[in-house]
PDB file of N, CA and C in Angstrom:
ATOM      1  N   UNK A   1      -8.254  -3.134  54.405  1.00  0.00           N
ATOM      2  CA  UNK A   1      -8.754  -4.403  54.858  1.00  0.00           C
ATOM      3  C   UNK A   1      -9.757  -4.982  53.858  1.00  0.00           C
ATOM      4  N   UNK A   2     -10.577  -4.068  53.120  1.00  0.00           N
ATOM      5  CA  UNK A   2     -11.861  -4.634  52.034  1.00  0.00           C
ATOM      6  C   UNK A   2     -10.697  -5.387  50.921  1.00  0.00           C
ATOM      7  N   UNK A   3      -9.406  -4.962  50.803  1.00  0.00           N
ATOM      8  CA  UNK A   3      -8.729  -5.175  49.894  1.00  0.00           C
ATOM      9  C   UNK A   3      -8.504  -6.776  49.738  1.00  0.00           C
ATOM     10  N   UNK A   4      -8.229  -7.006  51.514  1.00  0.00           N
ATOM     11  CA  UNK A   4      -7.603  -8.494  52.280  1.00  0.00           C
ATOM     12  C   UNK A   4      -9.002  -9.145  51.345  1.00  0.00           C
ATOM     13  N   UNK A   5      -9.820  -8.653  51.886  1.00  0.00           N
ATOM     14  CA  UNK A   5     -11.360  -9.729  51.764  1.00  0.00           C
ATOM     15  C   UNK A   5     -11.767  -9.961  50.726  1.00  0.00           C
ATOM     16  N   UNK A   6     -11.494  -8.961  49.908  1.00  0.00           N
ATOM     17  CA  UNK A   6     -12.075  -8.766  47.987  1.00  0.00           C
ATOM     18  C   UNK A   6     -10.593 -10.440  47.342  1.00  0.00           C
ATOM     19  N   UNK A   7      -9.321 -10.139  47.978  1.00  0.00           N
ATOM     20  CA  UNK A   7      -8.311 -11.014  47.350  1.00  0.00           C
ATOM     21  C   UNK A   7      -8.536 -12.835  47.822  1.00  0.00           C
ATOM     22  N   UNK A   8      -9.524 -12.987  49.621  1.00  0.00           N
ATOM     23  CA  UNK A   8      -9.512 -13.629  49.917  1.00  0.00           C
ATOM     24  C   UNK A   8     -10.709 -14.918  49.740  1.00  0.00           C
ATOM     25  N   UNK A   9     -10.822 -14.107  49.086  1.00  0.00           N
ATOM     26  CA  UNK A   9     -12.581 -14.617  48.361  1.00  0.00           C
ATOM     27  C   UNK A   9     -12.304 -15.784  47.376  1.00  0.00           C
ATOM     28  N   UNK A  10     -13.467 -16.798  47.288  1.00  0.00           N
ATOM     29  CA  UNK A  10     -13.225 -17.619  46.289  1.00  0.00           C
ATOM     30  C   UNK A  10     -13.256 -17.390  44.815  1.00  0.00           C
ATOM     31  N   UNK A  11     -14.154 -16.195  44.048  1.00  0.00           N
ATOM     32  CA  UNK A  11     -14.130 -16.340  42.691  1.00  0.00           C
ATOM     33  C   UNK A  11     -14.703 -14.054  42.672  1.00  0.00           C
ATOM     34  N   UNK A  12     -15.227 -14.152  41.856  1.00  0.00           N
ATOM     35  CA  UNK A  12     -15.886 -12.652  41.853  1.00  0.00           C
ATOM     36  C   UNK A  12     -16.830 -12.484  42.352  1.00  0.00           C
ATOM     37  N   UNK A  13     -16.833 -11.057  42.784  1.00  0.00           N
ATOM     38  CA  UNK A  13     -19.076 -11.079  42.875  1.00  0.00           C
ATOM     39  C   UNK A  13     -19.858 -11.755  42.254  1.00  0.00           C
ATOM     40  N   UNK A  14     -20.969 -11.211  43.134  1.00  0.00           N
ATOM     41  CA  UNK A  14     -21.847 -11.863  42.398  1.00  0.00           C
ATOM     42  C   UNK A  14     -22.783 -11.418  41.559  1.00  0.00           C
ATOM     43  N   UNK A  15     -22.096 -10.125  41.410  1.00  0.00           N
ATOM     44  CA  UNK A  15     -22.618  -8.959  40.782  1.00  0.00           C
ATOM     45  C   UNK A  15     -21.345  -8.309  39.651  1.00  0.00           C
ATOM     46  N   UNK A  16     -20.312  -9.449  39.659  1.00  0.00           N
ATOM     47  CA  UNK A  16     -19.201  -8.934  38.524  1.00  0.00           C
ATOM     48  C   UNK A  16     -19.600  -9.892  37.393  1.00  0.00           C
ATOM     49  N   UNK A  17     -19.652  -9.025  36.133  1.00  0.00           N
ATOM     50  CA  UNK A  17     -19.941  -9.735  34.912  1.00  0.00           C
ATOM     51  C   UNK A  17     -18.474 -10.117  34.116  1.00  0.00           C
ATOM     52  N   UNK A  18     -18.487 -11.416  33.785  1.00  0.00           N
ATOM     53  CA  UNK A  18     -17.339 -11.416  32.975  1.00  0.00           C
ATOM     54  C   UNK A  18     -17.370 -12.002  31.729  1.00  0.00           C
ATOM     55  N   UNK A  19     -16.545 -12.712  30.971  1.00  0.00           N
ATOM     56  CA  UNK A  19     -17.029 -12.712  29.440  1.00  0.00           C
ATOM     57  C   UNK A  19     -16.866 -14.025  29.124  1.00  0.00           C
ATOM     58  N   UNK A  20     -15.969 -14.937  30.114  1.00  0.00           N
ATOM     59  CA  UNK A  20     -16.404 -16.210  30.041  1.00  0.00           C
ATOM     60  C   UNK A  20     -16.291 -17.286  29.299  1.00  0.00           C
ATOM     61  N   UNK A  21     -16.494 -18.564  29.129  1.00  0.00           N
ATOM     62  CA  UNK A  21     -16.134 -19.587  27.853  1.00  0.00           C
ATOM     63  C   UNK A  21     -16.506 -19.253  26.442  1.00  0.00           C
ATOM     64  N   UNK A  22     -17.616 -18.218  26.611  1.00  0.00           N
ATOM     65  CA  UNK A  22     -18.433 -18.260  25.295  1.00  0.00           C
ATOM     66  C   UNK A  22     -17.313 -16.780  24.852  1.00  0.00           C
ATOM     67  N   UNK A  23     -17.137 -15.744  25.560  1.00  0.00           N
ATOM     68  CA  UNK A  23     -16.296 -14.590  24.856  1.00  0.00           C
ATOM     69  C   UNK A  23     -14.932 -15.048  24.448  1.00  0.00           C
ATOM     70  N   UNK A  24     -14.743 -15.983  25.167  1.00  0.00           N
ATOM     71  CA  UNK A  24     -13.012 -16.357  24.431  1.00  0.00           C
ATOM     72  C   UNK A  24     -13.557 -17.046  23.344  1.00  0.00           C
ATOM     73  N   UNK A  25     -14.634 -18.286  23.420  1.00  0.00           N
ATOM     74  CA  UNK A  25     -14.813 -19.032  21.884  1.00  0.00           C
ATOM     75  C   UNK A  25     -14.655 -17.621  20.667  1.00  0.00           C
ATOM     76  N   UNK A  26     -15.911 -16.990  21.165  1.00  0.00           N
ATOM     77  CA  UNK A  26     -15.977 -15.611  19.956  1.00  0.00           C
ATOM     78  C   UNK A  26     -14.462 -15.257  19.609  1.00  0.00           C
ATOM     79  N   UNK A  27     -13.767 -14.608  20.021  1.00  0.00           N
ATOM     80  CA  UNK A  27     -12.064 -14.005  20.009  1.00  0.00           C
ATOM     81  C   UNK A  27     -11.175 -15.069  19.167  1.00  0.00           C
ATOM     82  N   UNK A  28     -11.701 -16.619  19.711  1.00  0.00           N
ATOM     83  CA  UNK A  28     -10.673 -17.444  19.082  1.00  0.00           C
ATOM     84  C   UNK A  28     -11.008 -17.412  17.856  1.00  0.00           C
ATOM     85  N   UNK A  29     -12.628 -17.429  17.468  1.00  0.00           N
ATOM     86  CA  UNK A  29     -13.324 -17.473  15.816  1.00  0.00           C
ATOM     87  C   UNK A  29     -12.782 -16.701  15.243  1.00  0.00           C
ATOM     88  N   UNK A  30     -12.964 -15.084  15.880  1.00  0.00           N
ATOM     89  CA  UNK A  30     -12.650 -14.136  15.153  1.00  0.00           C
ATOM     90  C   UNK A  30     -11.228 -13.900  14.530  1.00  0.00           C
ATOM     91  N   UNK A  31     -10.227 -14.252  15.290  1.00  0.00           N
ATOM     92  CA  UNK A  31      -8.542 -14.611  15.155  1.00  0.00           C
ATOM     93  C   UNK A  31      -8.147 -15.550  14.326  1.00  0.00           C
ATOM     94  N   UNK A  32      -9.591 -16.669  13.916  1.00  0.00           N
ATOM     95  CA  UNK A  32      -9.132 -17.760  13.099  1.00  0.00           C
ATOM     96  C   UNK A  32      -9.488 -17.196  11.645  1.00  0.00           C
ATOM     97  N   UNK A  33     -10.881 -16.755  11.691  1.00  0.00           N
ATOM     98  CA  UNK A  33     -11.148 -16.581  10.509  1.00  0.00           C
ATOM     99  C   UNK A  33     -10.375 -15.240   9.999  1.00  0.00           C
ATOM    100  N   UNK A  34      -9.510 -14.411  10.647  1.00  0.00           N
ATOM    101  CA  UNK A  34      -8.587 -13.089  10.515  1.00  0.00           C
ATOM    102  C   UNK A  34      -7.541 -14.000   9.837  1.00  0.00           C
ATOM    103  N   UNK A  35      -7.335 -15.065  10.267  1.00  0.00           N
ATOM    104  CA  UNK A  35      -6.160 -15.767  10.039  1.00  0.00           C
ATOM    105  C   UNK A  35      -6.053 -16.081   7.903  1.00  0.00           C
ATOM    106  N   UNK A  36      -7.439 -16.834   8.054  1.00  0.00           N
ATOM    107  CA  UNK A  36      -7.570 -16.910   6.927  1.00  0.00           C
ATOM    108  C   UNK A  36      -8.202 -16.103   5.880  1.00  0.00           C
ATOM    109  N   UNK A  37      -8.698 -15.089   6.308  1.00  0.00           N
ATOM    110  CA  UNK A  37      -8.730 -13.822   5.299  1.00  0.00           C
ATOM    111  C   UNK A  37      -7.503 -13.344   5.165  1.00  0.00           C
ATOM    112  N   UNK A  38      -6.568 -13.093   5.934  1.00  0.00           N
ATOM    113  CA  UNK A  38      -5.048 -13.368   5.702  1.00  0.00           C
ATOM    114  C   UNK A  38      -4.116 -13.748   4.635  1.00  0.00           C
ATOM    115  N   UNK A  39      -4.819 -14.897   4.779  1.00  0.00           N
ATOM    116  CA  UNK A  39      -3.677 -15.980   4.014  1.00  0.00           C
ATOM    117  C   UNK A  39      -4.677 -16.094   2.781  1.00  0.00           C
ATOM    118  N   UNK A  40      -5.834 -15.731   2.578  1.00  0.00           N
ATOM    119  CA  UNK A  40      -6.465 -15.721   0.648  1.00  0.00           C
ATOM    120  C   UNK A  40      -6.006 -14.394   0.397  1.00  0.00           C
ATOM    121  N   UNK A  41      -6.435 -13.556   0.782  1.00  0.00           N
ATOM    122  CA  UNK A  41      -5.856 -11.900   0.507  1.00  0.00           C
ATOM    123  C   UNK A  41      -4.003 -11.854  -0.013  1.00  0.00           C
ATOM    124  N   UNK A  42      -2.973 -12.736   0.870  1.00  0.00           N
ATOM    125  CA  UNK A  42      -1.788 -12.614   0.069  1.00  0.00           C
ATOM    126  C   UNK A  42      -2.225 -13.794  -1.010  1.00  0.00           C
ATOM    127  N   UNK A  43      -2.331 -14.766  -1.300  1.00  0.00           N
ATOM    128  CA  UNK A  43      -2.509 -15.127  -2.224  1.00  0.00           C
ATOM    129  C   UNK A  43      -3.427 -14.717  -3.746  1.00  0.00           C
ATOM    130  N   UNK A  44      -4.179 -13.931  -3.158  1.00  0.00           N
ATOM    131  CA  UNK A  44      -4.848 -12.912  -4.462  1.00  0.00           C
ATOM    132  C   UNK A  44      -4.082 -12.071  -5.111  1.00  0.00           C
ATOM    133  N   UNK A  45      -3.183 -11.127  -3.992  1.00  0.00           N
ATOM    134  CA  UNK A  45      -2.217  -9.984  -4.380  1.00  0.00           C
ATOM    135  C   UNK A  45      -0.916 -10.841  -4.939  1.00  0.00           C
ATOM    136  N   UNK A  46      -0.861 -11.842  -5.109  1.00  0.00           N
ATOM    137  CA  UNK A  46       0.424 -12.271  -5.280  1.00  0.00           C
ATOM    138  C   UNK A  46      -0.013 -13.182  -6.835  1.00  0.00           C
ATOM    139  N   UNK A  47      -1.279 -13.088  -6.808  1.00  0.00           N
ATOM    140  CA  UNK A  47      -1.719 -13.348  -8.372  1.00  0.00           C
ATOM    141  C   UNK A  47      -1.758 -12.169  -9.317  1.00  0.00           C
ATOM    142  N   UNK A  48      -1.631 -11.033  -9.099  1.00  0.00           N
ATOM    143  CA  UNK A  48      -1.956 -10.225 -10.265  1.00  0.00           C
ATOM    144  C   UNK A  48      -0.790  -9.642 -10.544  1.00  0.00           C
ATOM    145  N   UNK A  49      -0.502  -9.337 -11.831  1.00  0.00           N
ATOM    146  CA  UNK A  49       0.133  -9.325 -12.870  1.00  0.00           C
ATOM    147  C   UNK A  49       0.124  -7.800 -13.115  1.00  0.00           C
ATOM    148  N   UNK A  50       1.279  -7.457 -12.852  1.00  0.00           N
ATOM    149  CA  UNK A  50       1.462  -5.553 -13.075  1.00  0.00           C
ATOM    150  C   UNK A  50       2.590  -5.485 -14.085  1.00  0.00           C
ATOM    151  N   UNK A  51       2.304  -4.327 -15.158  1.00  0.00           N
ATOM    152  CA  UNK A  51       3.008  -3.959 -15.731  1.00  0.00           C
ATOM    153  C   UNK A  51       4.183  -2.951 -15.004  1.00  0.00           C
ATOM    154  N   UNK A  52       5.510  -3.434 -15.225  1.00  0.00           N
ATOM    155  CA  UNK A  52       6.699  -3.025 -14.615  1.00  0.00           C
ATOM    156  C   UNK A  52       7.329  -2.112 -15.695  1.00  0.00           C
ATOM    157  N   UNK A  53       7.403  -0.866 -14.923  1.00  0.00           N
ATOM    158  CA  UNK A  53       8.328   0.311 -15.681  1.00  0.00           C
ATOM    159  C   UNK A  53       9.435  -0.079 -15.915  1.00  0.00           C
ATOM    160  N   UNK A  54      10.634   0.503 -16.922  1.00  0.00           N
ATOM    161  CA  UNK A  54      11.717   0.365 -17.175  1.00  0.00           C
ATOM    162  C   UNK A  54      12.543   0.081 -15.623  1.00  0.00           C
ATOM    163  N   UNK A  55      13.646  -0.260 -15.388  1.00  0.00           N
ATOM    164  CA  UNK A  55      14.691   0.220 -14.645  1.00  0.00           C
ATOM    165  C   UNK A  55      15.030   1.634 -14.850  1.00  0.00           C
ATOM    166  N   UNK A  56      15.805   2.135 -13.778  1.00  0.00           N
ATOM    167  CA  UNK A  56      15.909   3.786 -13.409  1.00  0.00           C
ATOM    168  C   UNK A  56      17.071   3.965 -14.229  1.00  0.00           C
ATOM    169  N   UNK A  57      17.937   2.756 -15.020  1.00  0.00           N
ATOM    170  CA  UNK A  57      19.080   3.388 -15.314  1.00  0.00           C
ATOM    171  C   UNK A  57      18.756   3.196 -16.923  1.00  0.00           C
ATOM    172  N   UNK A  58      17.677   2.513 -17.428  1.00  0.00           N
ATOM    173  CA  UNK A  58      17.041   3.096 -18.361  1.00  0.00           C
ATOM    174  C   UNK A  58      16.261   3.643 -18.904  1.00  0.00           C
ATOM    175  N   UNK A  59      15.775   4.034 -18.055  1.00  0.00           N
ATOM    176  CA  UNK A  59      14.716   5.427 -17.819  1.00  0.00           C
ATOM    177  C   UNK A  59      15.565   6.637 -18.356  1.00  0.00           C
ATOM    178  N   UNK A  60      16.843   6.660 -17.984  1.00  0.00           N
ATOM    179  CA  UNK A  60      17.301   8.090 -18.347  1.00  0.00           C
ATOM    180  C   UNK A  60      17.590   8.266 -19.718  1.00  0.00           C
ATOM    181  N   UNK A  61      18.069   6.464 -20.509  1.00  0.00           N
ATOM    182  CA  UNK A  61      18.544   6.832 -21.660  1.00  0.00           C
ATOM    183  C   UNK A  61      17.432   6.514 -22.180  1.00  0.00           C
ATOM    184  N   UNK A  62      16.150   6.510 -21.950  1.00  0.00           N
ATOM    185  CA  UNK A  62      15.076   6.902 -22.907  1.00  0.00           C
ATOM    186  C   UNK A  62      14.637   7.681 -22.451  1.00  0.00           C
ATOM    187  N   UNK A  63      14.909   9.066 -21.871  1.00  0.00           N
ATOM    188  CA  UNK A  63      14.082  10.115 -21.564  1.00  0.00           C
ATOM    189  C   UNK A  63      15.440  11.475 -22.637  1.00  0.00           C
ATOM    190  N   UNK A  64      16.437  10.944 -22.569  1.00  0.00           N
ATOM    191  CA  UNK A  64      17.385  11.217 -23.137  1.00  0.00           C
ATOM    192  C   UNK A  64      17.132  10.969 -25.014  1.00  0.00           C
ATOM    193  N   UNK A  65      16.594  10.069 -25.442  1.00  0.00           N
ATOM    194  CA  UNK A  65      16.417  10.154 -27.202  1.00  0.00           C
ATOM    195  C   UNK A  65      14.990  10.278 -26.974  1.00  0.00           C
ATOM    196  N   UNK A  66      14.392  10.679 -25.844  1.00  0.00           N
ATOM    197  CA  UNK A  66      13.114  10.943 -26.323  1.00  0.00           C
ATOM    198  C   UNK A  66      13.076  12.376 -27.032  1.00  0.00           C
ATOM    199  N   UNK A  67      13.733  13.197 -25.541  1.00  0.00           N
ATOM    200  CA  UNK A  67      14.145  14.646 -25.695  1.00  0.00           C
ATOM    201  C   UNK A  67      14.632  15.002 -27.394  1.00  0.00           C
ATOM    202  N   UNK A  68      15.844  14.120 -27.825  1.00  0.00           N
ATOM    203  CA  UNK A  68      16.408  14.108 -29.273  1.00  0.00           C
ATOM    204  C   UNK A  68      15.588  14.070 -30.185  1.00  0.00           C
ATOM    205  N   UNK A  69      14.132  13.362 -30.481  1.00  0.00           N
ATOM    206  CA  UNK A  69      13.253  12.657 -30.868  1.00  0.00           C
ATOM    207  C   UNK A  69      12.385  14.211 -30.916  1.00  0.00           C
ATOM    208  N   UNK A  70      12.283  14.745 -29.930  1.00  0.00           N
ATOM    209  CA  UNK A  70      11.254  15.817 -29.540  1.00  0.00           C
ATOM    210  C   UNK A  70      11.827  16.675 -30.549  1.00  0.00           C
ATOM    211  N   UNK A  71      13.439  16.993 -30.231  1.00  0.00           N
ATOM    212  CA  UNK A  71      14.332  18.366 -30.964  1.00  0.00           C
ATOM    213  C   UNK A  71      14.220  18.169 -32.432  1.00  0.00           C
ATOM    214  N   UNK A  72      14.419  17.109 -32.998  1.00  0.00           N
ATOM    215  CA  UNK A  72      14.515  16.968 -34.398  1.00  0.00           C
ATOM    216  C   UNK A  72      13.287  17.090 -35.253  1.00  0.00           C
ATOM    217  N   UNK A  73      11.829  16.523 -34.231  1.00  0.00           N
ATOM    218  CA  UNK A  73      11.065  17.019 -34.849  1.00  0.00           C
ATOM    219  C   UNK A  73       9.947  17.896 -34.836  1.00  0.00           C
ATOM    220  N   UNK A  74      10.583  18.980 -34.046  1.00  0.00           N
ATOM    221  CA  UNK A  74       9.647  20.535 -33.459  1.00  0.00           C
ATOM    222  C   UNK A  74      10.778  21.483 -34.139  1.00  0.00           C
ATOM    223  N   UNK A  75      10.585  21.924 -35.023  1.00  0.00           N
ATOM    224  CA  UNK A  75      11.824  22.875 -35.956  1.00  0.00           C
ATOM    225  C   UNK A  75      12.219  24.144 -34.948  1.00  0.00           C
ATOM    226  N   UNK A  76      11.056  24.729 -34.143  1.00  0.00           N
ATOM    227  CA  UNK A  76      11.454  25.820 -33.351  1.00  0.00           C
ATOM    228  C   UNK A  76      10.394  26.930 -34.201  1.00  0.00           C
ATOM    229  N   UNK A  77      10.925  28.195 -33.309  1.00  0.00           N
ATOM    230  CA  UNK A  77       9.645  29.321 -34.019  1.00  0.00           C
ATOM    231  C   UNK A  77      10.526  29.161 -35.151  1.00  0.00           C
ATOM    232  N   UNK A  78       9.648  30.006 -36.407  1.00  0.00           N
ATOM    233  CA  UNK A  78       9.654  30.333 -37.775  1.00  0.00           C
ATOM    234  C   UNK A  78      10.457  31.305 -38.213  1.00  0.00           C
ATOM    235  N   UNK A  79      11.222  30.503 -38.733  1.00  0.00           N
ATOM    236  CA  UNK A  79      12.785  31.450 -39.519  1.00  0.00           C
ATOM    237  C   UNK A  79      13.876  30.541 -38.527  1.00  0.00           C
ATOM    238  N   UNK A  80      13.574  30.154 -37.491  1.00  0.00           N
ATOM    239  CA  UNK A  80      14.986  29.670 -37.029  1.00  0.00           C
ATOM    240  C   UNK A  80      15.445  27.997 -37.065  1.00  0.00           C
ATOM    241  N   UNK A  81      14.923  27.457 -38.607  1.00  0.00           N
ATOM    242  CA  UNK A  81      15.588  26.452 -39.048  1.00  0.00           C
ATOM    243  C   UNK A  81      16.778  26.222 -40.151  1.00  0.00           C
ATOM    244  N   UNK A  82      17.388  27.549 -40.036  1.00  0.00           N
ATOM    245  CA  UNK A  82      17.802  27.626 -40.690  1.00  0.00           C
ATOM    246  C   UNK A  82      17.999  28.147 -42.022  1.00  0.00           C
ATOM    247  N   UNK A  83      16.825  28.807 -41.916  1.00  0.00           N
ATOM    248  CA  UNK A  83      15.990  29.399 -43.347  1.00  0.00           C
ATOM    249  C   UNK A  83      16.424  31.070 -43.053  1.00  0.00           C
ATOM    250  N   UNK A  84      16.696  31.961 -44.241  1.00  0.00           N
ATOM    251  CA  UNK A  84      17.306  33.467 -43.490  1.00  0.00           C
ATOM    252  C   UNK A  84      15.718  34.064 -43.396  1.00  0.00           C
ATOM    253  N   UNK A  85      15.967  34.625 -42.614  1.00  0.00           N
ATOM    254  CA  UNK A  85      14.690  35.653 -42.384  1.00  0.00           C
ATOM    255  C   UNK A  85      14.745  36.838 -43.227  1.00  0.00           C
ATOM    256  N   UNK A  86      13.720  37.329 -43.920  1.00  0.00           N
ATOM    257  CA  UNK A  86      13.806  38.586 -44.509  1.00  0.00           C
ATOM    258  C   UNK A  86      14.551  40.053 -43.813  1.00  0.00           C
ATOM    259  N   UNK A  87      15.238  40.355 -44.368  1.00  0.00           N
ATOM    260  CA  UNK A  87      16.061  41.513 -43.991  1.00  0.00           C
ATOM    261  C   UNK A  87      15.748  42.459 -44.943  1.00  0.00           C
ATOM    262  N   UNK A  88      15.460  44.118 -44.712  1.00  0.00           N
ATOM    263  CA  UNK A  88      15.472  45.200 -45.075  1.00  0.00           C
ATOM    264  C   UNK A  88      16.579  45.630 -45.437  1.00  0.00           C
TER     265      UNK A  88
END
């Protein structure tokens, strides 16, 4: 029955606090100015200028003559360029 009387009532207690014209103004500020930190933030990130790696499908053929690049000029341990090693 407190239920009937609490629903049949004109507004809240008079002892219920609520948040009112002034807490929605706050929420709407805060949502506006979210809005536009928003919208400068993509426009900042969408100004800067990154250096872009190769593509992946030439990535391989320069990891490929790098390797070649490496072989031709690291001879290997000593004696095995080809040179005979001393024999007894």
């Amino acid at each position: 029955m407190n239920a009937l009387a609490v629903l049949a009532s004109d507004g809240p207690a008079a002892d219920t606090v609520t948040p009112g014209v002034l807490g929605f103004i706050a929420v709407a500020a805060i949502g506006v100015a979210l809005y536009f930190l928003m919208k400068s933030m993509r426009n900042r990130l969408a100004a800067i200028q990154v250096e872009r790696d190769e593509p992946a499908g030439s990535a391989e053929d320069s990891a490929g003559t790098a390797e070649a690049a490496e072989a031709e000029a690291d001879p290997g341990p000593a004696g095995s360029a080809g040179t005979p090693s001393p024999s007894s």
